[in-house]
Protein backbone atom coordinates (compact mmCIF):
# COMPACT_ATOMS: atom_id res chain seq x y z
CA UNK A 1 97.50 77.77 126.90
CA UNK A 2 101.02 79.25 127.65
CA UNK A 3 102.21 82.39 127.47
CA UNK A 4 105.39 83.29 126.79
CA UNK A 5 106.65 86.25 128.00
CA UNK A 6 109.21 89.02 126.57
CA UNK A 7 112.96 88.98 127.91
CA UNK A 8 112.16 92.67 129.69
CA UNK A 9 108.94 92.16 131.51
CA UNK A 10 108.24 93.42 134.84
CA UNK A 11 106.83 91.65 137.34
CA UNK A 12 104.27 94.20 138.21
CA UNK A 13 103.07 93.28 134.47
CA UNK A 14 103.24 89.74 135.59
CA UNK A 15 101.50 90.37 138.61
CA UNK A 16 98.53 91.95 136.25
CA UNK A 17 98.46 89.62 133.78
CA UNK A 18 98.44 86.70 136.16
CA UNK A 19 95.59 88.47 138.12
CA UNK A 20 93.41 88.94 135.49
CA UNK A 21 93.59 85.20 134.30
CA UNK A 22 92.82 84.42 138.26
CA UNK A 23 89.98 86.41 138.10
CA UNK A 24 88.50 84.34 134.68
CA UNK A 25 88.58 81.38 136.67
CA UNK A 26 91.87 80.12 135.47
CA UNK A 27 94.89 78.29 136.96
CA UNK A 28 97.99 80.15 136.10
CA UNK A 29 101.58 78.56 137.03
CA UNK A 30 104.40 80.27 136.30
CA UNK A 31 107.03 78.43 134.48
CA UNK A 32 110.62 78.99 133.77
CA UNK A 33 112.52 77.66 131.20
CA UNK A 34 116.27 77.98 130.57
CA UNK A 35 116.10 81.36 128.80
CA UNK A 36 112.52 82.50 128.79
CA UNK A 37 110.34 82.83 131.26
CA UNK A 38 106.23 81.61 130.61
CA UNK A 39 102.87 81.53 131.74
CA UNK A 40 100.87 77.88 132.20
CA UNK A 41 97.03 78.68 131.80
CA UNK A 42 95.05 75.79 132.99
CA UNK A 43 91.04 75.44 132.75
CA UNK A 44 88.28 76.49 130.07
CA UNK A 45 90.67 78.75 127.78
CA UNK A 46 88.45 78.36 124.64
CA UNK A 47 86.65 81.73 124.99
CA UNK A 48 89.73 83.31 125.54
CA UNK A 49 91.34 84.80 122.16
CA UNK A 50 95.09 84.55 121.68
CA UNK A 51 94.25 88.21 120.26
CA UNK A 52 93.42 89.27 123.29
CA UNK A 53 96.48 88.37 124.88
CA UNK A 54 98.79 89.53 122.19
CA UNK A 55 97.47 92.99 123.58
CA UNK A 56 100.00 92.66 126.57
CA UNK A 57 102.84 94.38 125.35
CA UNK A 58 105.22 92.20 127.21
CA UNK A 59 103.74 88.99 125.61
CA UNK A 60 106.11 87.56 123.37
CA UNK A 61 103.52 85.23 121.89
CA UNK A 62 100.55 82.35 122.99
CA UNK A 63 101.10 78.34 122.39
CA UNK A 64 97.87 76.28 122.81
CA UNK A 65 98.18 73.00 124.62
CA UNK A 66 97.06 70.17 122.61
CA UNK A 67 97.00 67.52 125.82
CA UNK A 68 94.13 67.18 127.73
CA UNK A 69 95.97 67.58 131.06
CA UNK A 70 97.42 70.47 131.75
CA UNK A 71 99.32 70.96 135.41
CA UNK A 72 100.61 67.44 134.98
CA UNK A 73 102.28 68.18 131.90
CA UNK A 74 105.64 68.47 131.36
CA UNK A 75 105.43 71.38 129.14
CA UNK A 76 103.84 73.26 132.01
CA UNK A 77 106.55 72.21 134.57
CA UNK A 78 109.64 71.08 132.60
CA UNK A 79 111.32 70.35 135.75
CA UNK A 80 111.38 67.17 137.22
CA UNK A 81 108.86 67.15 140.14
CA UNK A 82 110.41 66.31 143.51
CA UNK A 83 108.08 64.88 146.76
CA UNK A 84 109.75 66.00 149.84
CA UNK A 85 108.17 65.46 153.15
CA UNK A 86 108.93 66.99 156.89
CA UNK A 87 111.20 64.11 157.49
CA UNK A 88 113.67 64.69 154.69
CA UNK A 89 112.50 61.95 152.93
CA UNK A 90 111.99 62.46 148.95
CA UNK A 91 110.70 60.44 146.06
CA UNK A 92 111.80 61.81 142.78
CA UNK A 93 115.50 63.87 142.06
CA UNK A 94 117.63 60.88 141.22
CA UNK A 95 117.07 59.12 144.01
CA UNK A 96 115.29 55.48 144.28
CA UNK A 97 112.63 55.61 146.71
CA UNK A 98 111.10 51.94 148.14
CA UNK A 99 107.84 51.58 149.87
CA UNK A 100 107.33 48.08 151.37
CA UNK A 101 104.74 46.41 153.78
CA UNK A 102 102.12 44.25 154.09
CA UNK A 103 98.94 44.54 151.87
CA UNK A 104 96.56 44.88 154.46
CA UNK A 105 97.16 45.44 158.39
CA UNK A 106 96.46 42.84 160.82
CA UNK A 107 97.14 43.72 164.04
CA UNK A 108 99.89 45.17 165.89
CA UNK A 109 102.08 42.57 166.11
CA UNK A 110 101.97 41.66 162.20
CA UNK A 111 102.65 45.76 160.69
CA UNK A 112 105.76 46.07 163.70
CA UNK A 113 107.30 43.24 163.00
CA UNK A 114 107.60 43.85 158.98
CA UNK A 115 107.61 47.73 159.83
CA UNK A 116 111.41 46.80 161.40
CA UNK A 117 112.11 44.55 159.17
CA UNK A 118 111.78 46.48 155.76
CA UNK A 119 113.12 49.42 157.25
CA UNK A 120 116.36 47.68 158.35
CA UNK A 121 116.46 46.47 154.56
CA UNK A 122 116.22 50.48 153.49
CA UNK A 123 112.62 50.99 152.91
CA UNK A 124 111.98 54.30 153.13
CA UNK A 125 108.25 54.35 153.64
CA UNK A 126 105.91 51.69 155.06
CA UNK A 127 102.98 50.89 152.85
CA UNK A 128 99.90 49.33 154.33
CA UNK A 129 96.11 48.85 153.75
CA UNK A 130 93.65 50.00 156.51
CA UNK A 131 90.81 50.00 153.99
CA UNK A 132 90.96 46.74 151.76
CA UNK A 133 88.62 47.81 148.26
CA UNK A 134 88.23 43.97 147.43
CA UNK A 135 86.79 42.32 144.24
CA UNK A 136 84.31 39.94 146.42
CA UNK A 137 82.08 41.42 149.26
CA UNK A 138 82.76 38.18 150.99
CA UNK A 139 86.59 38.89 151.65
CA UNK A 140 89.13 40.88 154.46
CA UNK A 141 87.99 44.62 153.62
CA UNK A 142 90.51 45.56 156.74
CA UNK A 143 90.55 46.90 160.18
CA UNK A 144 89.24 50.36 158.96
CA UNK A 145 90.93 53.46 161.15
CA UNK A 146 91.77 50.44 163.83
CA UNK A 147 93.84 49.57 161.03
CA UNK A 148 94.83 53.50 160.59
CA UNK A 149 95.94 53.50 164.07
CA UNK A 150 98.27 50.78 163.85
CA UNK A 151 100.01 52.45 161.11
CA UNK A 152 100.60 55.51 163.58
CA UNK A 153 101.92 53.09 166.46
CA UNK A 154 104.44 51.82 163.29
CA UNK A 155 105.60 55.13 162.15
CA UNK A 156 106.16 56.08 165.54
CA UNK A 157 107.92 52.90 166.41
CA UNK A 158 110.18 52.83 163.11
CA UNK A 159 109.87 56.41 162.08
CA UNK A 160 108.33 55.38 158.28
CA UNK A 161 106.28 58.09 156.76
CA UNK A 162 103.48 55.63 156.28
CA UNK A 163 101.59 55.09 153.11
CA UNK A 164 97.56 53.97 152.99
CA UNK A 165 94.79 54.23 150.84
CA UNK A 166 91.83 56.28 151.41
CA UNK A 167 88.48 55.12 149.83
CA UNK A 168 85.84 57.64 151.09
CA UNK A 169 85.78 61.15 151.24
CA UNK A 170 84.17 61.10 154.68
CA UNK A 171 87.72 60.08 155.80
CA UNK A 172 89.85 63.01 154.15
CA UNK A 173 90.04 65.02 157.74
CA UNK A 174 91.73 61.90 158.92
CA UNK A 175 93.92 61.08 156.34
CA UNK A 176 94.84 65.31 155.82
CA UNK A 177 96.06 64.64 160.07
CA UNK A 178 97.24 60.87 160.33
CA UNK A 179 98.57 60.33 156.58
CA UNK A 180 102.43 61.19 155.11
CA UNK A 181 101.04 60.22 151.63
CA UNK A 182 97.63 59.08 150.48
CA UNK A 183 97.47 56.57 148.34
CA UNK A 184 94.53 56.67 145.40
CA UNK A 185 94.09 53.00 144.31
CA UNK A 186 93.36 51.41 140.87
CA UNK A 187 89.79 51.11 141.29
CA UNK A 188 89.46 54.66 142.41
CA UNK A 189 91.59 56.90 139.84
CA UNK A 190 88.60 58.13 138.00
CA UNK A 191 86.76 58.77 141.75
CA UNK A 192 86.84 62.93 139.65
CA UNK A 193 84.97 64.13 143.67
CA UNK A 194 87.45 62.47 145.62
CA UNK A 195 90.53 63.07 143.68
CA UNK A 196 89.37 66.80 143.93
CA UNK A 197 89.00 66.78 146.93
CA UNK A 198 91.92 64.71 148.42
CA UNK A 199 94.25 67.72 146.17
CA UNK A 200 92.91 69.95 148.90
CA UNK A 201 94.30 68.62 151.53
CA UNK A 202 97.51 69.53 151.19
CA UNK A 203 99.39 65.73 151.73
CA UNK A 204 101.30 64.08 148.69
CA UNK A 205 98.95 61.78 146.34
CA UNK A 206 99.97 58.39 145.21
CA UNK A 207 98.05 57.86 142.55
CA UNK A 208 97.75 54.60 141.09
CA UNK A 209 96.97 53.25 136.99
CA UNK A 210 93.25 52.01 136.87
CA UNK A 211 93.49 48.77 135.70
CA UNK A 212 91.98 49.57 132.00
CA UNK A 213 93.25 53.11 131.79
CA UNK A 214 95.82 54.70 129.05
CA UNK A 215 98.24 57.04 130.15
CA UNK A 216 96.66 59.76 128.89
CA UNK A 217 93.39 58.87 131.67
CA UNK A 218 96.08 58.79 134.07
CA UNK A 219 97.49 62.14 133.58
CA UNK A 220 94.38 63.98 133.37
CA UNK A 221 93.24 61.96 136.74
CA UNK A 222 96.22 63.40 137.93
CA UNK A 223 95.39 66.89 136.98
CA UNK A 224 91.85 66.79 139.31
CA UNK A 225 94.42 66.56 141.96
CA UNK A 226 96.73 68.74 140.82
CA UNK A 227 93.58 71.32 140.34
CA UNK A 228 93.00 71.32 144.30
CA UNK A 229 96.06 73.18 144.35
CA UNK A 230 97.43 72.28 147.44
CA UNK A 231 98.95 68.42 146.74
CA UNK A 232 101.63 67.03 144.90
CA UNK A 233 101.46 63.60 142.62
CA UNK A 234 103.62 60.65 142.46
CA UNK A 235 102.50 58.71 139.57
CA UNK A 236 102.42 54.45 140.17
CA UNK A 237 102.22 51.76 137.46
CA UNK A 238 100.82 48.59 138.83
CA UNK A 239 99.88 46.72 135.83
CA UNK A 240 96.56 46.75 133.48
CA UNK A 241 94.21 44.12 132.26
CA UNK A 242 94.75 42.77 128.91
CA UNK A 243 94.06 39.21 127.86
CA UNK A 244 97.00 37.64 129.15
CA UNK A 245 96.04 34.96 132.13
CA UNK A 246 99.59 34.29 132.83
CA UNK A 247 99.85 37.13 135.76
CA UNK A 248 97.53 38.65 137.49
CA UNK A 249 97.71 42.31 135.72
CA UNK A 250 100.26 43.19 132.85
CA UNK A 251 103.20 44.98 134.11
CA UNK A 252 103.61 47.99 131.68
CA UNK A 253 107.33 48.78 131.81
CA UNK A 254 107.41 51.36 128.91
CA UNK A 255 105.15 53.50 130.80
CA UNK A 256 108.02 54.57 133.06
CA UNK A 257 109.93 56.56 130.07
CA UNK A 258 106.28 57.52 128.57
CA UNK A 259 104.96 58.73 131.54
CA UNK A 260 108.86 60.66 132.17
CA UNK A 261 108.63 61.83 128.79
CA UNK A 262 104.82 63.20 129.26
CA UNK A 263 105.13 64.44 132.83
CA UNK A 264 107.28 66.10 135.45
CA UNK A 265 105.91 63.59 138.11
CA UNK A 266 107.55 60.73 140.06
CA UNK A 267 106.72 57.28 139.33
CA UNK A 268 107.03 54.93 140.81
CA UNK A 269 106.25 50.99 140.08
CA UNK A 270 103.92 48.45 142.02
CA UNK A 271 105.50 44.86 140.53
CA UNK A 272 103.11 43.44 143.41
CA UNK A 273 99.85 43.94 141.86
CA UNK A 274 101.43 44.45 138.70
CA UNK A 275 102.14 40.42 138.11
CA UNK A 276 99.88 38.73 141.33
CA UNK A 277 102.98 36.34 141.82
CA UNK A 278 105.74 36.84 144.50
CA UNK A 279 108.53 34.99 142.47
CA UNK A 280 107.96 37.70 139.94
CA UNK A 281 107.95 40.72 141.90
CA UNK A 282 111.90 39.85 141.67
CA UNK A 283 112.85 40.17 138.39
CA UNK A 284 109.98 42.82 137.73
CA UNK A 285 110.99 45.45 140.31
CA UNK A 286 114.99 44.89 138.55
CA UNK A 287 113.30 45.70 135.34
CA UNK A 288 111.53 49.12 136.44
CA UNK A 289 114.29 50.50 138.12
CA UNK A 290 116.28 49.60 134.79
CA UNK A 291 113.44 51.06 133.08
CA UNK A 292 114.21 54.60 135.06
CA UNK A 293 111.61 54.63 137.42
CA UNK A 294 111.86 56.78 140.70
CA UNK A 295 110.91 54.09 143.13
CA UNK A 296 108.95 50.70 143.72
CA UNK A 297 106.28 50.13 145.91
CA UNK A 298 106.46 45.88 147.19
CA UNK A 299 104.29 44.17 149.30
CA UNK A 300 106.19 42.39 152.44
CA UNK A 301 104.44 39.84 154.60
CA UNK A 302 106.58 38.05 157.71
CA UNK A 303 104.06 34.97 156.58
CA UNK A 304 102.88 35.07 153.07
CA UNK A 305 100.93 31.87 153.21
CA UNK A 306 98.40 33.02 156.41
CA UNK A 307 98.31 36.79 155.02
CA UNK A 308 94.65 38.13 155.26
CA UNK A 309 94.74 39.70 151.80
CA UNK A 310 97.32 39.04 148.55
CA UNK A 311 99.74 36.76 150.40
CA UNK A 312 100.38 35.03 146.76
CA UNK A 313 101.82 38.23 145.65
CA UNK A 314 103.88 38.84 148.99
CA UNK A 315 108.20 38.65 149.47
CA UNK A 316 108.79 37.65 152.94
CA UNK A 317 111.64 39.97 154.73
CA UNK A 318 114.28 38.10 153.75
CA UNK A 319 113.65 37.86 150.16
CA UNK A 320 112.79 41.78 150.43
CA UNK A 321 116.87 42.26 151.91
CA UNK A 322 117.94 40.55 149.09
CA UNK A 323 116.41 42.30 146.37
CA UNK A 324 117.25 45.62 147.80
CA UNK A 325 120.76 44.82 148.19
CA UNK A 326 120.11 44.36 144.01
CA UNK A 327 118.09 47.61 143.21
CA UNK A 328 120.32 49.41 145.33
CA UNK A 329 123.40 47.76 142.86
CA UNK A 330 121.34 48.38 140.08
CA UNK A 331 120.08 51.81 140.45
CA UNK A 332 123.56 52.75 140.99
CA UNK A 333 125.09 51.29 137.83
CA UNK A 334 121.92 53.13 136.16
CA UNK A 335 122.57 56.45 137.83
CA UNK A 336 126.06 56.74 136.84
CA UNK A 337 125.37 55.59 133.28
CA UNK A 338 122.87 58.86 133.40
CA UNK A 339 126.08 60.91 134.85
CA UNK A 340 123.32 61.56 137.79
């Protein structure tokens, strides 16, 4: 529900209006559009009558939310969301943000070595997997907070806010300390307890696409974060099954502008997992920052062929310099098309 509110209200009627809805058990953002200034309610809203709120004499009148998600929505937030963290660093505003590393961490050696690498080719963020969720029981399921640790020694080496899925809530203290943004994978985005309670801990959310989701899924997974109250989303395409064998997931482009349209998130694109195939991650990431999207997330390996986990679907270093050199050209050309 949204309520929007007359030109002349107070905001000691705000204040009591916004109180009351509190005290029903409802999430109430306030939201300001170019000329009129609203209301979001988010949560069970069907027992309460738009009757009863017409009684507000500074109500200018109720709209009813037809989506499913609510604090994701755009028409909740209709500015664009942007992630900022201590640092300075941002994802979202114009800007392209890229997130690069390895898969899965091997040892100290292996994440410091592509750490310097992919920052010296303008990463902004180093991605890597501590905890490896893997199809077969039988393969690398990583080094675990070993693996954590070594992203710490990287990020203080490099100075990359680093960027690692969690897959248990028993590790949520450790990822609320240790983690710049915590990543939700695929196979987890409809985990409803630990997407609650990973948006209380106050640390951006990467959430990614389950691999048979719609966008609609998506958004409301993103709304059990958003309902913790204390984290922000970034939103992350990395492909979905459909009955193509070709690549290993199929890269949905269009839900860059969809998603855009739908939400006031970032998102961001994984061409990595989204094709399975390094000499497609290439022309894939091209395509989503022509597409709009407010960064890409690649996975860099300094040895593709002896890489623990995905090495098929790693860019080694120098093939990551070269492409940024191109999304940096790219995103430019797009930018000032946009008159960003």
């Amino acid at each position: 529900m949204i309520i929007i509110l007359k030109p002349g209200a107070t905001e000691e009627q705000i204040d009591s209006i916004k109180e009351e809805m509190t005290k029903k058990g409802l999430i109430v953002q306030e939201i300001q559009g170019e000329t009129t200034r609203m209301l979001g309610l988010a949560g069970d809203t069907t027992s309460l009558l738009d009757e009863a709120v017409m009684r507000y004499e500074f109500v200018e009148r109720v709209a009813r939310v037809s989506e499913r998600y609510k604090l994701a929505s755009r028409r909740f937030h209709p500015k664009n969301t942007v992630i900022e963290l201590p640092g300075g660093e941002r994802i979202g505003g114009g800007g392209l943000s890229v997130i690069a590393g390895p898969c899965s961490v091997e040892s100290e050696e292996q994440i410091l070595s592509i750490a310097r690498e992919v920052k010296l080719a303008g990463a902004g963020f180093l991605r890597g997997g501590a905890f490896k969720p893997r199809s077969s029981p039988y393969a690398f399921q990583g080094l675990g907070l070993d693996g954590l640790n070594l992203l710490k020694i990287a990020r203080e080496k490099t100075g990359l806010p680093i960027v690692t899925e969690i897959m248990s809530q028993e590790h949520c203290d450790v990822f609320a300390r240790d983690v710049d943004i915590i990543q939700i994978g695929a196979r987890n985005m409809q985990n409803f307890p630990l997407l609650r309670d990973v948006g209380s801990l106050g640390r951006p959310v990467l959430l990614k696409r389950g691999p048979s989701c719609t966008i609609d899924e998506m958004l409301q997974a993103a709304d059990y974060v958003l309902v913790g109250g204390k984290s922000q989303v970034i939103l992350c395409e990395r492909g979905i099954r459909t009955f193509e064998t070709a690549t290993r997931n199929t890269l949905d482009i269009s839900a860059v502008p969809v998603l855009q349209k739908r939400s006031h998130l970032p998102v961001v694109v994984d061409p990595s997992h989204g094709t399975g195939h390094w000499n497609f991650v290439y022309p894939m990431a091209l395509a989503a920052v022509a597409a709009g999207a407010d960064g890409i997330m690649i996975e860099v390996h300094n040895n593709p062929e002896a890489a623990l986990c995905d090495g098929q679907q790693s860019i080694t270093p120098l093939l990551f310099n070269r492409l940024m050199q191109k999304l940096n050209n790219l995103h430019k050309i797009i930018s000032e098309d946009r008159g960003e």
